[in-house]
C-alpha atoms as a PDB file:
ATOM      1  CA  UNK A   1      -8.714 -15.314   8.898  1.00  0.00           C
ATOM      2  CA  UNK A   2      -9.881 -18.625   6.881  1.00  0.00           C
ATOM      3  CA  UNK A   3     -12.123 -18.990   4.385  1.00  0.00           C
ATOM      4  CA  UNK A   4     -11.609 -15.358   3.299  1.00  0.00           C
ATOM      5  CA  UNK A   5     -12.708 -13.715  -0.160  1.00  0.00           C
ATOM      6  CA  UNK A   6      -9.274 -13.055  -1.276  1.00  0.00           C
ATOM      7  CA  UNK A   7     -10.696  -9.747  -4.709  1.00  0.00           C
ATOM      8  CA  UNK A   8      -7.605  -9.602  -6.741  1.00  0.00           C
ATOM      9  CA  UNK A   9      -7.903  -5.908  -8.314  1.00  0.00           C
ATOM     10  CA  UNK A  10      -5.239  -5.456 -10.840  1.00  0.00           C
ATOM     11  CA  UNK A  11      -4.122  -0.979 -10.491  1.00  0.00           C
ATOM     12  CA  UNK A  12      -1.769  -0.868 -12.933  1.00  0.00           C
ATOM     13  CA  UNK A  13      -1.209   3.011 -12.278  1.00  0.00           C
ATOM     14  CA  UNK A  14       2.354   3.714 -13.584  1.00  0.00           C
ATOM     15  CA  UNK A  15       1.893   7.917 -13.789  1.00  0.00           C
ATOM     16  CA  UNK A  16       2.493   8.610  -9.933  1.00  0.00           C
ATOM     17  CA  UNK A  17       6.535   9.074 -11.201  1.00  0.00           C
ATOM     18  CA  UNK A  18       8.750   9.368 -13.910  1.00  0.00           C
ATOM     19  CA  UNK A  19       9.888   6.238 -14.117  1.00  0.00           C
ATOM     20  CA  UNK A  20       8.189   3.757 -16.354  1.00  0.00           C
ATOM     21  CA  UNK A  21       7.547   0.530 -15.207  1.00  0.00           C
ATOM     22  CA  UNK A  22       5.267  -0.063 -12.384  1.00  0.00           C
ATOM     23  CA  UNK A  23       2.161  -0.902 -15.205  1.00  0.00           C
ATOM     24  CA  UNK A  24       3.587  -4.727 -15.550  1.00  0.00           C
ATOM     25  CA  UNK A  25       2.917  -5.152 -11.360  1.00  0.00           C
ATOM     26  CA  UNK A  26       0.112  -6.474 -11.367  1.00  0.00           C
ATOM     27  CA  UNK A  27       0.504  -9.409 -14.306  1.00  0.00           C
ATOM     28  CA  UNK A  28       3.801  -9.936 -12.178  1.00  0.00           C
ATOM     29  CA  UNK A  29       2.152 -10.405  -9.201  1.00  0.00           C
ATOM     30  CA  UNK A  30      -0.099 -13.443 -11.026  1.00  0.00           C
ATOM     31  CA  UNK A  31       2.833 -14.708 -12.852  1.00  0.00           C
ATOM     32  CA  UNK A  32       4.700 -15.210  -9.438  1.00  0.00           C
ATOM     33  CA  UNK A  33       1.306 -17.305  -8.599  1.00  0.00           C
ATOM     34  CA  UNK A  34      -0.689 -15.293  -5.977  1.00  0.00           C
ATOM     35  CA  UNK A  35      -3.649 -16.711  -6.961  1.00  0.00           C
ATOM     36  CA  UNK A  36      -2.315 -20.081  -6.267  1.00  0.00           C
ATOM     37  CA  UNK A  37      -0.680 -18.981  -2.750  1.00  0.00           C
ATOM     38  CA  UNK A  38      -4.138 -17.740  -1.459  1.00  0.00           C
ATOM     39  CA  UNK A  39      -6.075 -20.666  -2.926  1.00  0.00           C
ATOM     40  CA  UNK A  40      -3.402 -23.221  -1.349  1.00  0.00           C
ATOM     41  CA  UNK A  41      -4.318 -21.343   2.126  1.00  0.00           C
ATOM     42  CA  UNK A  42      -7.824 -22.446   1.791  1.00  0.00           C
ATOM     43  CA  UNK A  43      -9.465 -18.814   0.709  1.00  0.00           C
ATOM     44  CA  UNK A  44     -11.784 -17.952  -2.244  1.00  0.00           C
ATOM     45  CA  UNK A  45      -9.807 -16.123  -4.827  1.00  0.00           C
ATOM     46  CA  UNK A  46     -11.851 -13.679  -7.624  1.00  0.00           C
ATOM     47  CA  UNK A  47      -9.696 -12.078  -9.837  1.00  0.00           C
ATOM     48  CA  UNK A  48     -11.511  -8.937 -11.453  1.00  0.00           C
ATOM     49  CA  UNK A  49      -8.654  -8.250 -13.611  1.00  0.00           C
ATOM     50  CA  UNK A  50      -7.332  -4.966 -14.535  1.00  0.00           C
ATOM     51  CA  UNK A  51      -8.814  -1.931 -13.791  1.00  0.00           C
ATOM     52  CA  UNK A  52      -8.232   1.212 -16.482  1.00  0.00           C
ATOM     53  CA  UNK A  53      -8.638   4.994 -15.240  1.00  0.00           C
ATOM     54  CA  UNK A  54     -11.917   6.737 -15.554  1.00  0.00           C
ATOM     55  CA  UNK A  55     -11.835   9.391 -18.178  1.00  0.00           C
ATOM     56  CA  UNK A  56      -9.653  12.354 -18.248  1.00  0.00           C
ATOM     57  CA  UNK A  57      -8.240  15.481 -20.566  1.00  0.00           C
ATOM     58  CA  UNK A  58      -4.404  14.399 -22.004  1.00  0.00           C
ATOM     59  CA  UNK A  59      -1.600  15.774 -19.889  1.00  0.00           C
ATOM     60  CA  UNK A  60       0.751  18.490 -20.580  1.00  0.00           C
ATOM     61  CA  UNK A  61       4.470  17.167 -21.195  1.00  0.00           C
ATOM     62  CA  UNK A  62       6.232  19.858 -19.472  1.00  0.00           C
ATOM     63  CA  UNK A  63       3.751  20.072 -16.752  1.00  0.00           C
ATOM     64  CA  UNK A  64       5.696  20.123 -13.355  1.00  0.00           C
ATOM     65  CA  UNK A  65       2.463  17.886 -11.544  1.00  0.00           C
ATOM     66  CA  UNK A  66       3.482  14.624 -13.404  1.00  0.00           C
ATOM     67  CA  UNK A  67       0.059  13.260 -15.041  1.00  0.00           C
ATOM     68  CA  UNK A  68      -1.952  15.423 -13.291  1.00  0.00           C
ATOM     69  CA  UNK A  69      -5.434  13.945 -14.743  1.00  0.00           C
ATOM     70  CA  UNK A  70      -4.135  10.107 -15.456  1.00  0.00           C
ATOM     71  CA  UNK A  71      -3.438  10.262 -11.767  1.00  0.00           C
ATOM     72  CA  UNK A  72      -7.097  12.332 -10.802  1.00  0.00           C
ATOM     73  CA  UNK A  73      -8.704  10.190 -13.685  1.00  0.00           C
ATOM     74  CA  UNK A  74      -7.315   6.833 -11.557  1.00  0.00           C
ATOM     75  CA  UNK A  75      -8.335   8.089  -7.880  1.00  0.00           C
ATOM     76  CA  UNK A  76     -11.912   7.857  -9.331  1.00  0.00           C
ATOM     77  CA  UNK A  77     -11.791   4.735 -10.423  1.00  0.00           C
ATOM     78  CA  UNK A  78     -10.298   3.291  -7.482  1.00  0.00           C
ATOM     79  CA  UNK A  79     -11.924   5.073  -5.188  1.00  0.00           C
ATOM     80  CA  UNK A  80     -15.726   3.991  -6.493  1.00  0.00           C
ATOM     81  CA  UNK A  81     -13.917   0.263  -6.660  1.00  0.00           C
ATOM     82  CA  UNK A  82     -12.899   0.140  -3.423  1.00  0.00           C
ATOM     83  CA  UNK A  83     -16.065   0.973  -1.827  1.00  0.00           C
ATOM     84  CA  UNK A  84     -18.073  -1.584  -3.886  1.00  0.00           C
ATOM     85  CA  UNK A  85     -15.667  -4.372  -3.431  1.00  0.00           C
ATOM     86  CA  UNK A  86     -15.184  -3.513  -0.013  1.00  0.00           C
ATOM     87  CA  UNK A  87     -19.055  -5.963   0.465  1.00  0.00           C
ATOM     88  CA  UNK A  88     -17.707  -8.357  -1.107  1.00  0.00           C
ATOM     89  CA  UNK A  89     -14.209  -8.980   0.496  1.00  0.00           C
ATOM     90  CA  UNK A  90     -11.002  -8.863   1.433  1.00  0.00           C
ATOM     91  CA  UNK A  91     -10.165  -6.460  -1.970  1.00  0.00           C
ATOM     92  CA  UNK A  92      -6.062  -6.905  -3.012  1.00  0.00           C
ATOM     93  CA  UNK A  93      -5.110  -3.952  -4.694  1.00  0.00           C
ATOM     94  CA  UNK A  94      -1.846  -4.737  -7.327  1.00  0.00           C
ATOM     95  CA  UNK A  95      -0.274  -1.932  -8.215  1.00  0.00           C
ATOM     96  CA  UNK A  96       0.647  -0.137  -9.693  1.00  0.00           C
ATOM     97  CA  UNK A  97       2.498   2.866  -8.055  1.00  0.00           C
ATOM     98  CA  UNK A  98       1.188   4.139  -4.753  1.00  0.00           C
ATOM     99  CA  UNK A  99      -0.703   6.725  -6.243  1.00  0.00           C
ATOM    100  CA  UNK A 100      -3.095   4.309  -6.194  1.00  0.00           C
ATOM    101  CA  UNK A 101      -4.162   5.027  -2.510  1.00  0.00           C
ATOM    102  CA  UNK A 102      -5.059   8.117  -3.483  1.00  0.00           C
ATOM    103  CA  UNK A 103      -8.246   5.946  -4.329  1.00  0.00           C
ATOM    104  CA  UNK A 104      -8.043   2.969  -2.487  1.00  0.00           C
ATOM    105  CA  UNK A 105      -7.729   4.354   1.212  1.00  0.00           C
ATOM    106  CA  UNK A 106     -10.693   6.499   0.814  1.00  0.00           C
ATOM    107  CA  UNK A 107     -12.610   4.329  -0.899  1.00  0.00           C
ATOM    108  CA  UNK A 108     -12.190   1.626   1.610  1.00  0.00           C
ATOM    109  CA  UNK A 109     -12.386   4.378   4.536  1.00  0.00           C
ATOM    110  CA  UNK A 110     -16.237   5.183   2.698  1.00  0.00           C
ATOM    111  CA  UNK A 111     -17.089   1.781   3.519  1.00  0.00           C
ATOM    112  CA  UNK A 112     -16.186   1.703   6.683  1.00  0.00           C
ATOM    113  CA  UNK A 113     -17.493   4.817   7.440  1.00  0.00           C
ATOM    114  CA  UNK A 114     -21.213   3.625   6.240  1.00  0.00           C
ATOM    115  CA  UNK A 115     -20.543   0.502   8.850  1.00  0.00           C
ATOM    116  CA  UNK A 116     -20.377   3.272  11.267  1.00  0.00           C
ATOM    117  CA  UNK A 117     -16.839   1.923  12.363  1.00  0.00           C
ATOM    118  CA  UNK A 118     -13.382   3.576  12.172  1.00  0.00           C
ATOM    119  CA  UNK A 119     -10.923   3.563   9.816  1.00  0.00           C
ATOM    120  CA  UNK A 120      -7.020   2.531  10.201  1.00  0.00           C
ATOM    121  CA  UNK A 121      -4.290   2.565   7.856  1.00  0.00           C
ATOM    122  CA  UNK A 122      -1.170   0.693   8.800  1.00  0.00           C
ATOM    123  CA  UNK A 123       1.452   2.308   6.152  1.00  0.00           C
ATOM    124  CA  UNK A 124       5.062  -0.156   5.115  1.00  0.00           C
ATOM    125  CA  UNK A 125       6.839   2.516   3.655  1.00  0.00           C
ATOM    126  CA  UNK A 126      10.195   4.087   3.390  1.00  0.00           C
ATOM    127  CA  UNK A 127       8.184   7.288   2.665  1.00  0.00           C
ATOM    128  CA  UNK A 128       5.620   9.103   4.455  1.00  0.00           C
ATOM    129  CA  UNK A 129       3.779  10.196   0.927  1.00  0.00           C
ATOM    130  CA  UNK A 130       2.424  13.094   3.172  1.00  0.00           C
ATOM    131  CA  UNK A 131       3.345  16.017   0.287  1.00  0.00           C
ATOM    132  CA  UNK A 132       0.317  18.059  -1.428  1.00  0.00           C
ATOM    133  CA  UNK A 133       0.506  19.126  -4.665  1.00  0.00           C
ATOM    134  CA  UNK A 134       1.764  22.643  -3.469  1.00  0.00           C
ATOM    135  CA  UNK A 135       5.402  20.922  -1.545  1.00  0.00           C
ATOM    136  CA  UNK A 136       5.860  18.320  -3.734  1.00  0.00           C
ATOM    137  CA  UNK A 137       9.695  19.044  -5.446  1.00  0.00           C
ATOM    138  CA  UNK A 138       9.399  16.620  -7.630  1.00  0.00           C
ATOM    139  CA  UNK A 139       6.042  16.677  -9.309  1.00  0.00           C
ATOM    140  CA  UNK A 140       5.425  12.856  -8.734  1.00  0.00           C
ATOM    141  CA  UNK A 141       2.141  12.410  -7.261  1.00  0.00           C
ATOM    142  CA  UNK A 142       2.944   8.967  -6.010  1.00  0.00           C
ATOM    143  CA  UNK A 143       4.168  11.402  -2.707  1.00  0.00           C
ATOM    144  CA  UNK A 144       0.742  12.846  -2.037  1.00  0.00           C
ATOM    145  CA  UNK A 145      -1.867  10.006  -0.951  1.00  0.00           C
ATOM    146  CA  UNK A 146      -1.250  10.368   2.866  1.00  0.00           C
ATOM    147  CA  UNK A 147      -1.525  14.211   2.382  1.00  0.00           C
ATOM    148  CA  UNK A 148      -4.824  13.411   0.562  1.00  0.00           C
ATOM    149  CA  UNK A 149      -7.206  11.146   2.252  1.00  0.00           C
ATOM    150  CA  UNK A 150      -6.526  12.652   5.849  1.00  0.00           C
ATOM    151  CA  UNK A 151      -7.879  16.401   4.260  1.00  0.00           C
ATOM    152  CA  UNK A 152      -4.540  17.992   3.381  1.00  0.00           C
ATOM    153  CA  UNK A 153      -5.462  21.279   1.685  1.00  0.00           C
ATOM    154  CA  UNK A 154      -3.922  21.606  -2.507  1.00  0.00           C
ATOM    155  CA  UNK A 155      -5.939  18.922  -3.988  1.00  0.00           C
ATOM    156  CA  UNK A 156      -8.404  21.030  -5.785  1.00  0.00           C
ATOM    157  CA  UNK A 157      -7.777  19.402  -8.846  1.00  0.00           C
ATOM    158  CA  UNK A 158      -8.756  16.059  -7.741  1.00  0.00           C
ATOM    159  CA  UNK A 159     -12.947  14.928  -6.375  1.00  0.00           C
ATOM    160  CA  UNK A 160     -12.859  15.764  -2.220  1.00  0.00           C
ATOM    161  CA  UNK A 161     -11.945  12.212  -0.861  1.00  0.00           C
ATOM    162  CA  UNK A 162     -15.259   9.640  -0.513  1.00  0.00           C
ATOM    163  CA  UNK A 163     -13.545   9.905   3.171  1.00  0.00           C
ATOM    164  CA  UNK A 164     -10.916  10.857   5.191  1.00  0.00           C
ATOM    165  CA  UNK A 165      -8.883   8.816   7.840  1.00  0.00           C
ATOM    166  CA  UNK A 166      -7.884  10.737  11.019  1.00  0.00           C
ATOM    167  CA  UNK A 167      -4.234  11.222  11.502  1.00  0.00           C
ATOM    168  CA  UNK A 168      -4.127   9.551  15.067  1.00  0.00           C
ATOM    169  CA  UNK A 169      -5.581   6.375  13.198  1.00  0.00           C
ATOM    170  CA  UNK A 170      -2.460   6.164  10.701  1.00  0.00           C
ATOM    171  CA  UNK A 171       0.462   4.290  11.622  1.00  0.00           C
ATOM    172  CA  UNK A 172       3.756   4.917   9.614  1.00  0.00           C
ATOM    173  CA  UNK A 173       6.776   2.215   9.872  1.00  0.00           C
ATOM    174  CA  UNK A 174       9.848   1.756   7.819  1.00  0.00           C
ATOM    175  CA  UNK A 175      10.543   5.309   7.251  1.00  0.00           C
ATOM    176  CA  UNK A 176      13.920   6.720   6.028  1.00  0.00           C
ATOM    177  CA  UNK A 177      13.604   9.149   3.233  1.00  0.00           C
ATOM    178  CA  UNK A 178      11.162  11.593   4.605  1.00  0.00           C
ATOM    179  CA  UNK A 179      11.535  15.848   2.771  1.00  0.00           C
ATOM    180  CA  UNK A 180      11.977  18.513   4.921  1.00  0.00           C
ATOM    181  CA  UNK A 181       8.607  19.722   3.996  1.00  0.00           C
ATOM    182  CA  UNK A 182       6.945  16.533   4.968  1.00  0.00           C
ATOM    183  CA  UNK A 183       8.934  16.402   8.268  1.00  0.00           C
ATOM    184  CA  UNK A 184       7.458  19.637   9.212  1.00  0.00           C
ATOM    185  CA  UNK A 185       3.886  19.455   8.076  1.00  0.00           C
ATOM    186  CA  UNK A 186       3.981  15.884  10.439  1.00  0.00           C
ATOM    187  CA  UNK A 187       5.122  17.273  13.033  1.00  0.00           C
ATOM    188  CA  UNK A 188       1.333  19.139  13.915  1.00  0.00           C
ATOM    189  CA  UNK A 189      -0.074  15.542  13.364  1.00  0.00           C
ATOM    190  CA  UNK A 190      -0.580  12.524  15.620  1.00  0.00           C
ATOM    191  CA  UNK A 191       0.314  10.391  12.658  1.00  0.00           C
ATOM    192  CA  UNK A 192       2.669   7.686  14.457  1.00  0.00           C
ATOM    193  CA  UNK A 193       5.800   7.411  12.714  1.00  0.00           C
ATOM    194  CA  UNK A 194       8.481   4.808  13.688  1.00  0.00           C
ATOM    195  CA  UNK A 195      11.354   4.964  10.946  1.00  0.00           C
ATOM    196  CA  UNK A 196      14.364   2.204  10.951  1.00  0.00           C
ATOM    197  CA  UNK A 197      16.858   3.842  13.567  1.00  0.00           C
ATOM    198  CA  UNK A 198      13.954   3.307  16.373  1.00  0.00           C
ATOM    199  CA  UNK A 199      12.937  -0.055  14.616  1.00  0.00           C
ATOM    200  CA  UNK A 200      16.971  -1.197  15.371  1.00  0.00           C
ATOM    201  CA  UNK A 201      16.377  -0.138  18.641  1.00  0.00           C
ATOM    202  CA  UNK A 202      13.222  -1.081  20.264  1.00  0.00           C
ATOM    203  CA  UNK A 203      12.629  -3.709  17.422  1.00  0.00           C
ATOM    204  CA  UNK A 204       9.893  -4.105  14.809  1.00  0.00           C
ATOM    205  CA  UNK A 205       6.961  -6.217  16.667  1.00  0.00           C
ATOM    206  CA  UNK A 206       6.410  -3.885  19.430  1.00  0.00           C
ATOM    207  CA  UNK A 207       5.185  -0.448  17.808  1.00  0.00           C
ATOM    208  CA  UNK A 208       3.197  -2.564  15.672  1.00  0.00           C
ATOM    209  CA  UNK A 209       1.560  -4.386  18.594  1.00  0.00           C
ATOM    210  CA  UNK A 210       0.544  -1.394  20.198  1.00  0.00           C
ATOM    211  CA  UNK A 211      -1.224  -0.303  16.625  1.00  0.00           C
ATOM    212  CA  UNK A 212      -2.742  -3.540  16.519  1.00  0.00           C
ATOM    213  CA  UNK A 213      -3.877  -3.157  19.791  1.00  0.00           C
ATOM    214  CA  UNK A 214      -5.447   0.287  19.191  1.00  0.00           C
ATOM    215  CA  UNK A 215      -7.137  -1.017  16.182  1.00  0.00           C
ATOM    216  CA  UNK A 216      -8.765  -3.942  18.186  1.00  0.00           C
ATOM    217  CA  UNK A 217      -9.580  -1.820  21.148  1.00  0.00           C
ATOM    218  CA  UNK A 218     -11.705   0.620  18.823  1.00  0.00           C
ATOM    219  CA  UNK A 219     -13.447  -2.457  16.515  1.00  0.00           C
ATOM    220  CA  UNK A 220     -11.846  -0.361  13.326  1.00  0.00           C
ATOM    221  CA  UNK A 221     -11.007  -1.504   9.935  1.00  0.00           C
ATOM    222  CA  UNK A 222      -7.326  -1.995   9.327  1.00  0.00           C
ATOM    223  CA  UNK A 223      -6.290  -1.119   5.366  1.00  0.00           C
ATOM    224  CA  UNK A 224      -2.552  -2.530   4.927  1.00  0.00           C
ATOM    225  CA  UNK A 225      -0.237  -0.357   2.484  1.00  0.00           C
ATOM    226  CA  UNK A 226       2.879  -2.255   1.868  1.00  0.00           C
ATOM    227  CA  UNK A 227       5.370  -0.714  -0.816  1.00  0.00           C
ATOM    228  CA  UNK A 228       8.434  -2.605  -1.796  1.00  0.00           C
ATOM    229  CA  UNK A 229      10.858  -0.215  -0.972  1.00  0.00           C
ATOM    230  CA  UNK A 230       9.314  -0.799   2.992  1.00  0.00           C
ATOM    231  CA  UNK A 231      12.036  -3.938   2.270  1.00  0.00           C
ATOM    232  CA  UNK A 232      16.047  -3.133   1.893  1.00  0.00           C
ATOM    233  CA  UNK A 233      16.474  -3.218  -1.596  1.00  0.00           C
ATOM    234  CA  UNK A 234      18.993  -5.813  -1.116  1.00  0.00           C
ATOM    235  CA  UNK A 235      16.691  -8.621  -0.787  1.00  0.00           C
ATOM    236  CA  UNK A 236      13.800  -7.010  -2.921  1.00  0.00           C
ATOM    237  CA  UNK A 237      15.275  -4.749  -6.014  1.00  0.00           C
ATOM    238  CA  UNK A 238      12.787  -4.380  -8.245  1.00  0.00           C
ATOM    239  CA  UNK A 239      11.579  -0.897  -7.245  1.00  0.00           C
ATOM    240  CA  UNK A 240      12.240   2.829  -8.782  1.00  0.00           C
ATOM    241  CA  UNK A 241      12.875   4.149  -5.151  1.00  0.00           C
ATOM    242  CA  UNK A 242      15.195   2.017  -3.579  1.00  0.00           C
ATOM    243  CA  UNK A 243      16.463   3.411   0.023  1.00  0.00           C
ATOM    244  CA  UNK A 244      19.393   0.857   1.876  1.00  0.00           C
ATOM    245  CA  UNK A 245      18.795   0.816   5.032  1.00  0.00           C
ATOM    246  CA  UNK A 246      15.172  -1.617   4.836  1.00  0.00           C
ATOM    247  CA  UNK A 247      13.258  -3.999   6.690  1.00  0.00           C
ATOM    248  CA  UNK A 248      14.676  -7.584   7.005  1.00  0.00           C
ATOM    249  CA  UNK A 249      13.112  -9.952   4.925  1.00  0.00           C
ATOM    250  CA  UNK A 250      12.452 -11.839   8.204  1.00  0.00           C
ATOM    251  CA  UNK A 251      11.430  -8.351   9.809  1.00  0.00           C
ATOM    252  CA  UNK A 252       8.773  -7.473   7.010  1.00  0.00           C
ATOM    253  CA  UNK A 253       7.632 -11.443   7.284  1.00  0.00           C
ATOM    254  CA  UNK A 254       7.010 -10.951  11.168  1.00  0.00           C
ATOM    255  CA  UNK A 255       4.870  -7.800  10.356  1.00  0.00           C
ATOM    256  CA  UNK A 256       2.610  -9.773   8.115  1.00  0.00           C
ATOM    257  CA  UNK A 257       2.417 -12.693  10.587  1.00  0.00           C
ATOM    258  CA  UNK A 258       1.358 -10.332  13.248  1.00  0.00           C
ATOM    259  CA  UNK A 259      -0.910  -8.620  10.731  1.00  0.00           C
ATOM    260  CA  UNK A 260      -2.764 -12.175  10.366  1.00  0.00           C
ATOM    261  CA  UNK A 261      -2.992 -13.247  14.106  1.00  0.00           C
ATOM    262  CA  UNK A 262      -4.653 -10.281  14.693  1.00  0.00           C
ATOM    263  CA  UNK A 263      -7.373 -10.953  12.517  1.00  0.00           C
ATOM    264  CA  UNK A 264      -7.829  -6.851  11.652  1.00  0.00           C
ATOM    265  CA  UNK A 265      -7.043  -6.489   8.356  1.00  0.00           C
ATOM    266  CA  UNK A 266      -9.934  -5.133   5.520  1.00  0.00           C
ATOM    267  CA  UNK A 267      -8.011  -4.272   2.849  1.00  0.00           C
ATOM    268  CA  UNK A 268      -4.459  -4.468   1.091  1.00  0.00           C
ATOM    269  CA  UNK A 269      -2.245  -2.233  -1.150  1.00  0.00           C
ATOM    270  CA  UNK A 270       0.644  -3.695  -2.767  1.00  0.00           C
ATOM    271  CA  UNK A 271       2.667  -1.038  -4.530  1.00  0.00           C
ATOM    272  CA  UNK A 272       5.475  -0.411  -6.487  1.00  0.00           C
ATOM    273  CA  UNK A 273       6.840  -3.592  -7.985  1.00  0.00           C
ATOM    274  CA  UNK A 274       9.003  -2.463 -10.740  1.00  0.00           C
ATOM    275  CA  UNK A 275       9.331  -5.984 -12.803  1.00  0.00           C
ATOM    276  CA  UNK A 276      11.869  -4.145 -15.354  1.00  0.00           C
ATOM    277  CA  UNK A 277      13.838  -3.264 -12.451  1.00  0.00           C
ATOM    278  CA  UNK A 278      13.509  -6.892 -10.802  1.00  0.00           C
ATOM    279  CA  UNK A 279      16.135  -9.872 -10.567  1.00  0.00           C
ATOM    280  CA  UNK A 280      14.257 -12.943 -12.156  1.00  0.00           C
ATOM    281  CA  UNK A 281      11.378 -12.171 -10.428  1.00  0.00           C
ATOM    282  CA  UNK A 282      12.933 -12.031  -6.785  1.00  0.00           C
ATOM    283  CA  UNK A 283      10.444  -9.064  -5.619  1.00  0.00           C
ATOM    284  CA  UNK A 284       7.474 -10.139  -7.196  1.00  0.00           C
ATOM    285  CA  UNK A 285       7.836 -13.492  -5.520  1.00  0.00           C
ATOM    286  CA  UNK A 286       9.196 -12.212  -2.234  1.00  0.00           C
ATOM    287  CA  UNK A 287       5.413 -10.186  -2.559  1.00  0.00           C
ATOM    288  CA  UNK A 288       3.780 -12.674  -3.259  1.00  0.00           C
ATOM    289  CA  UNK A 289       5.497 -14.590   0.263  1.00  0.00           C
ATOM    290  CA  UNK A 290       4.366 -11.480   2.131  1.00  0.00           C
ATOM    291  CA  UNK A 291       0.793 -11.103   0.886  1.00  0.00           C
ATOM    292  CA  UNK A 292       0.819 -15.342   2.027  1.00  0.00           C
ATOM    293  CA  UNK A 293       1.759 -14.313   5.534  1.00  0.00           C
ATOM    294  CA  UNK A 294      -0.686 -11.538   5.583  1.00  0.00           C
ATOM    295  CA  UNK A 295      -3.307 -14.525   4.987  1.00  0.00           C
ATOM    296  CA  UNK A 296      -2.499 -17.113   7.286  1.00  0.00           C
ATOM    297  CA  UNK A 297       0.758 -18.795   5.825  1.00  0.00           C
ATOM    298  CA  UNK A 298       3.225 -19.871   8.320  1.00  0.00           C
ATOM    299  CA  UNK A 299       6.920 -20.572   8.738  1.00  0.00           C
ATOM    300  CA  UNK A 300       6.076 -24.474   8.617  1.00  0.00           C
ATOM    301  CA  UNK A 301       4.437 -25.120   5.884  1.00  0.00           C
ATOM    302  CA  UNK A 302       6.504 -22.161   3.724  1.00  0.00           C
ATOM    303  CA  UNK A 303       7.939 -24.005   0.430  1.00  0.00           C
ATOM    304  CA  UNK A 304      11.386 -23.545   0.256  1.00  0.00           C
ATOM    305  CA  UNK A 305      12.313 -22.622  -3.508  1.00  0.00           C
ATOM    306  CA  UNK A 306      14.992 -24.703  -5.747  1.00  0.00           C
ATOM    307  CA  UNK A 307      15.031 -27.948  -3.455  1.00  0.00           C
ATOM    308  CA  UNK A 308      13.333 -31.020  -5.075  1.00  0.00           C
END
C-alpha cells in the first residue's frame, strides 16, 4: 500500500452519548501529527477539514434517543461523503463518536456496491454497537451503527442506508461489554465475533487471518473501524467507555500490521478519542501510531518518543 491517497475527513460527531467530549478528536488527531506520519510513509495526504451535519429540527432535552436528529442529520452527511470520497482515496474518517458509521460504513459499502464488489467491515471494538433504537437502554445512539447498515429494523427515523453490509461479511474482535439484548439478537447472525477470553486463548493474529483471508478470496473492500476502547484503557485512557480487560498495545499494533500486508483495506474509522479524558495526549498519539501501521509503518523505522 504505497503511494496511497491518504483523505483526512475530520467527523467531529460528539451526540452519539452523553458525555461531552469526543468533538475535539479530530483537531487531536492533527495536533498529534497524522498528517506528518502518513506523509513521512511516502503517501499523498488531503485534508478536507471538518465536516458539519446536514440540517436537522433541534432535539428534545428529555428525549430518551439522545440527539435523535444531530445524529440522523450527521448519517447524511457522512454517508453522501463517504461515497464521493470513496473515488478519490483511501478516506480517514476522525471522529468523532462511532455514531459516525452510521454514515461512513454505508456510504463506503454504496461505493463498493456500484464497483460491483463486496463489502467487509473489520470492527476493533469492545462493543458490538448492534442495538436499534427500540433495545437501546441507554438512549446513546453511538450503540446502533452495526444494527443499522446490515438492515436492522427501528431506524425509521433515519434515510434507509445508501447500502447494507451482510452479516457474514462483518468481523467483530475485542469484544467485552456486549447487552443482553445485543447478545441475543447476534446470536441469529453470522456476524463473527471473537471477544478477549478467545483472543487470550487462541491469540489475536489468527481469527484475523482467516478474515483477511475471506476478504482476499472474495476481491471485497475491507472498511477498518477501530475505537479506542478496542485498546485496555491502561495504555490508551482518553475514552468515555473505558472496559479493562483490552488489546495489548503490541496486540492492537500486530492487527494494523497485518491489516497493511494484506493490502485490503478501503476505508478507516477512528472513533472515540476523548482528548478531555486523555493523559498529555497519550491516546491521540498512540492513534496516530496505529493509523501509521495501518499504512505501511514498521517496527524498524518506529521513532521512539523522549530519546534525543
Amino acid at each position: 500500500m504505497t503511494d496511497t491517497t491518504c483523505i483526512l475527513i475530520g467527523a467531529p460527531v460528539d451526540c452519539g452519548k452523553r458525555r461531552l467530549g469526543c468533538l475535539m478528536g479530530p483537531d487531536a488527531f492533527r495536533a498529534a501529527r497524522l498528517p506528518e506520519a502518513l506523509r513521512s510513509l511516502g503517501h499523498d495526504v488531503i485534508d478536507r477539514g471538518n465536516l458539519r451535519p446536514a440540517d436537522h429540527p433541534a432535539d428534545a432535552d428529555d428525549a430518551f434517543l439522545h440527539k435523535l436528529n444531530e445524529t440522523v442529520g450527521w448519517t447524511k452527511t457522512l454517508m453522501q461523503a463517504a461515497t464521493q470520497e470513496m473515488a478519490h482515496g483511501l478516506p480517514i474518517f476522525l471522529g468523532g463518536d462511532h455514531a459516525l458509521a452510521l454514515g461512513t460504513v454505508p456510504g463506503v459499502a454504496a461505493f463498493a456496491k456500484a464497483q460491483g464488489r463486496p463489502q467487509f467491515v473489520l470492527w476493533l471494538d469492545a462493543h458490538t454497537d448492534y442495538h436499534s433504537p427500540q433495545t437501546t437502554g441507554s438512549g446513546n445512539l453511538h450503540g446502533t451503527p452495526v444494527g443499522y447498515f446490515t438492515g436492522r429494523s427501528g431506524f425509521d427515523a433515519f434515510p434507509p442506508p445508501a447500502a447494507t453490509v451482510p452479516a457474514e461479511n462483518i468481523c467483530m474482535i475485542g469484544l467485552r461489554s456486549v447487552d443482553p439484548e445485543e447478545r441475543t439478537a447476534l446470536d441469529d447472525t453470522p456476524i463473527a465475533r471473537h471477544d478477549m477470553r478467545e483472543i487470550d486463548e487462541r491469540g489475536i493474529a489468527r481469527p484475523l487471518q482467516e478474515f483477511l483471508t475471506r476478504v482476499a478470496d472474495a476481491n471485497g473492500f475491507l472498511h477498518v473501524s477501530l475505537d479506542v476502547d478496542f485498546i485496555d484503557p491502561a495504555h490508551a485512557p482518553g475514552v468515555g467507555t473505558t472496559v479493562p480487560g483490552g488489546a495489548t498495545v503490541r496486540e492492537a499494533h500486530l492487527v494494523m500490521e497485518m491489516i497493511h500486508d494484506s493490502g485490503l483495506m478501503t476505508s478507516l474509522d477512528v472513533v472515540e478519542l476523548n482528548p478531555f479524558l486523555d493523559d498529555r495526549g497519550q491516546t491521540a498519539h498512540l492513534m496516530v501510531d496505529l493509523v501509521a501501521s495501518a499504512l505501511g509503518r514498521t517496527v524498524f523505522d518506529r521513532p521512539t518518543r523522549g530519546r534525543h
